[in-house]
Protein backbone atom coordinates (compact mmCIF):
# COMPACT_ATOMS: atom_id res chain seq x y z
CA UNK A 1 168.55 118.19 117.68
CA UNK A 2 169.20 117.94 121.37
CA UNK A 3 170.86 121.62 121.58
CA UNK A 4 167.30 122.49 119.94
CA UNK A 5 165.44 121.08 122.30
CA UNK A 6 167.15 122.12 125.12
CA UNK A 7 167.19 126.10 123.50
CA UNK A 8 163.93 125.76 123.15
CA UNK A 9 163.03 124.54 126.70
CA UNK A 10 164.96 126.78 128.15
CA UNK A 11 163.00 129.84 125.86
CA UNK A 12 159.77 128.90 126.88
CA UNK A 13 160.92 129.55 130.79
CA UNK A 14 162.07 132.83 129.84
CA UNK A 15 158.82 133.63 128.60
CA UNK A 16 156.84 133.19 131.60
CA UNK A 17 158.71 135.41 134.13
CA UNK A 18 160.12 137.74 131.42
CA UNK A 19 158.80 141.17 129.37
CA UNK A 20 155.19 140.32 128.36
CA UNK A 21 154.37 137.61 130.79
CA UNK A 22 150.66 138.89 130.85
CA UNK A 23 149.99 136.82 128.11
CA UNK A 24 150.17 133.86 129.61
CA UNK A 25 147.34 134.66 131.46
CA UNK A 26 145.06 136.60 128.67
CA UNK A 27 145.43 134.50 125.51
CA UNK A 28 144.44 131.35 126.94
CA UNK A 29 141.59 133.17 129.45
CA UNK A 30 140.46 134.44 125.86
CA UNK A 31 140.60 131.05 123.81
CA UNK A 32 138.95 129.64 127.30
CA UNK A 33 136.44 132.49 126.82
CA UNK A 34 135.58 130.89 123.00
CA UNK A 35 135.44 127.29 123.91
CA UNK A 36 132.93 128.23 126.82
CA UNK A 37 130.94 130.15 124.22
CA UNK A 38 131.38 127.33 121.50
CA UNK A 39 130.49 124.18 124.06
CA UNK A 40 127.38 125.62 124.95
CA UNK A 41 126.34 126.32 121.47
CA UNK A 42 127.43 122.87 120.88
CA UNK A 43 125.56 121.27 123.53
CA UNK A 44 122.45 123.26 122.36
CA UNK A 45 122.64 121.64 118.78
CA UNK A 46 123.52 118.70 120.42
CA UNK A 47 126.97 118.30 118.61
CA UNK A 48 130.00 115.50 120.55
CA UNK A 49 132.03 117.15 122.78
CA UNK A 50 134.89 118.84 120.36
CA UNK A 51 137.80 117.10 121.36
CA UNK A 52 136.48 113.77 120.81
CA UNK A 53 134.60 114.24 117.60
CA UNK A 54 137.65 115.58 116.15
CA UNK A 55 138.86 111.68 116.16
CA UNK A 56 135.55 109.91 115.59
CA UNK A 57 133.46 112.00 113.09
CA UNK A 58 135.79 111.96 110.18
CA UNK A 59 132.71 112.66 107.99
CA UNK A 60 132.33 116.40 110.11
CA UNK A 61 136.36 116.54 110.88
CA UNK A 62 136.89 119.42 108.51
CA UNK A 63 133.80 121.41 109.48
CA UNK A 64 134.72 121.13 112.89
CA UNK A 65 138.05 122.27 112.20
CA UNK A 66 137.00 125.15 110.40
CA UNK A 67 134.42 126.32 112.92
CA UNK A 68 137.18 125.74 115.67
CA UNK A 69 139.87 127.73 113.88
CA UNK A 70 136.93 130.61 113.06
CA UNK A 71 136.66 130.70 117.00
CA UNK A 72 140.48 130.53 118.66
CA UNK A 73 142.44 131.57 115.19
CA UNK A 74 142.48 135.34 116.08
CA UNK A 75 143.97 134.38 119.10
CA UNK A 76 146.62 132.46 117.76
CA UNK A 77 147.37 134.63 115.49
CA UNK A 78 147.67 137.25 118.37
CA UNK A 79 149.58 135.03 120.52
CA UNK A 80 152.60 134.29 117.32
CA UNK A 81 152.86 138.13 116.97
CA UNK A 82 153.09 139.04 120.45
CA UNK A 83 155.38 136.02 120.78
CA UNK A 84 157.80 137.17 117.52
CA UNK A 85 157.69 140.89 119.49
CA UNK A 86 158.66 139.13 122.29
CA UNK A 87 161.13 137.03 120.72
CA UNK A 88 163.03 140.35 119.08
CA UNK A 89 162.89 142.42 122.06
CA UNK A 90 164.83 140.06 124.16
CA UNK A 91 166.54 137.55 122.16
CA UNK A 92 167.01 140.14 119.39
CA UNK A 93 166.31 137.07 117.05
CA UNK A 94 162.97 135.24 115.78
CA UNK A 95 162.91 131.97 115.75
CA UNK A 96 159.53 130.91 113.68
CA UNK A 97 159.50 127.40 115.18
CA UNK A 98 159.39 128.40 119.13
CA UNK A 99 156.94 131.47 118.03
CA UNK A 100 154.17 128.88 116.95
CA UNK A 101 155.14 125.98 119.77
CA UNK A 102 154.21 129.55 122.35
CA UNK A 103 150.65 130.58 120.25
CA UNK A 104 149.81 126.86 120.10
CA UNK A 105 150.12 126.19 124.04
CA UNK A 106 148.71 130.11 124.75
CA UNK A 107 146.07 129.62 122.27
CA UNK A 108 144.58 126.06 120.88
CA UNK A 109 145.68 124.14 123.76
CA UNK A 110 143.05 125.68 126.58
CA UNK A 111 140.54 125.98 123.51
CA UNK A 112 140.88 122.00 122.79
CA UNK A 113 140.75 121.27 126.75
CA UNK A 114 137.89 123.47 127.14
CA UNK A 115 135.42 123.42 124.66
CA UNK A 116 134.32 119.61 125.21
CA UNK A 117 134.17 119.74 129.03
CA UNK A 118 131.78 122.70 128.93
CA UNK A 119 129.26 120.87 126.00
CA UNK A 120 129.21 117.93 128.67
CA UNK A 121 128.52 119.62 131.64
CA UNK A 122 125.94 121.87 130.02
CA UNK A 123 124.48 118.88 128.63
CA UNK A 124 124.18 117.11 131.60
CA UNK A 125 123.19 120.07 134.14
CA UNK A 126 120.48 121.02 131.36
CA UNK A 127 118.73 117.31 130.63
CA UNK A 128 119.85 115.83 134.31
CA UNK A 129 119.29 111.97 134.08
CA UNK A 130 115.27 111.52 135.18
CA UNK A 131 115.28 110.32 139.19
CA UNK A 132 113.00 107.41 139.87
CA UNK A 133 109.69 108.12 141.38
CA UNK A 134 109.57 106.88 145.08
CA UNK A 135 106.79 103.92 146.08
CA UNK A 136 106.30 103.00 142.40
């Protein structure tokens, strides 16, 4: 297991100075690009931030699942390709395991951080808490 690990660690190094490396910069600008686009909607229907509803609205969890996977699964799917081309070219081996680790931190990672973050702040910047009228 440790030999794994350690394989595996060392892998995902290789992959940001290696063949490809622009990837790590598009895929999660592009799953950034669907939880901006997704919080806002959010915050218009007035929806919980993503993240957090996830864990507290087990009623909506699978809807919200769906919907999320609808928005950032191309891009996973995207980022495990690139990463198995990746993968062949210079390990001249696939291993499935470190292929989905790579699309999960490129791709679902920056859409979970994002997506709640932006419903908040457009919430907030679009209903701003009502200031309290001077000499009343």
């Amino acid at each position: 297991m440790e030999h794994l690990l350690m394989r595996l660690w060392e892998n995902m190094g290789l992959r940001i100075t290696g063949p490809m490396k622009f990837r790590f910069l598009m895929q999660p600008a592009m799953a950034m690009f669907f939880a901006i686009r997704d919080g806002l909607q959010d915050a218009r229907e007035g929806k919980p931030a993503y993240f957090w509803g996830l864990f507290s609205n087990a009623a909506e969890r699978r809807a919200m699942l769906k919907d999320g996977w609808h928005a950032v699964g191309k891009v996973f799917i995207l980022a495990l390709v690139l990463d198995v081309v990746y993968q062949f070219i210079v390990q001249r081996w696939v291993y499935p395991g470190e292929a989905v680790i790579a699309a999960t931190i490129l791709a679902i990672v920056p859409y979970l951080l994002v997506r709640g973050p932006v419903n908040r702040v457009a919430r907030i910047s679009h209903h701003p808490a009502k200031e309290p009228k001077i000499g009343s």
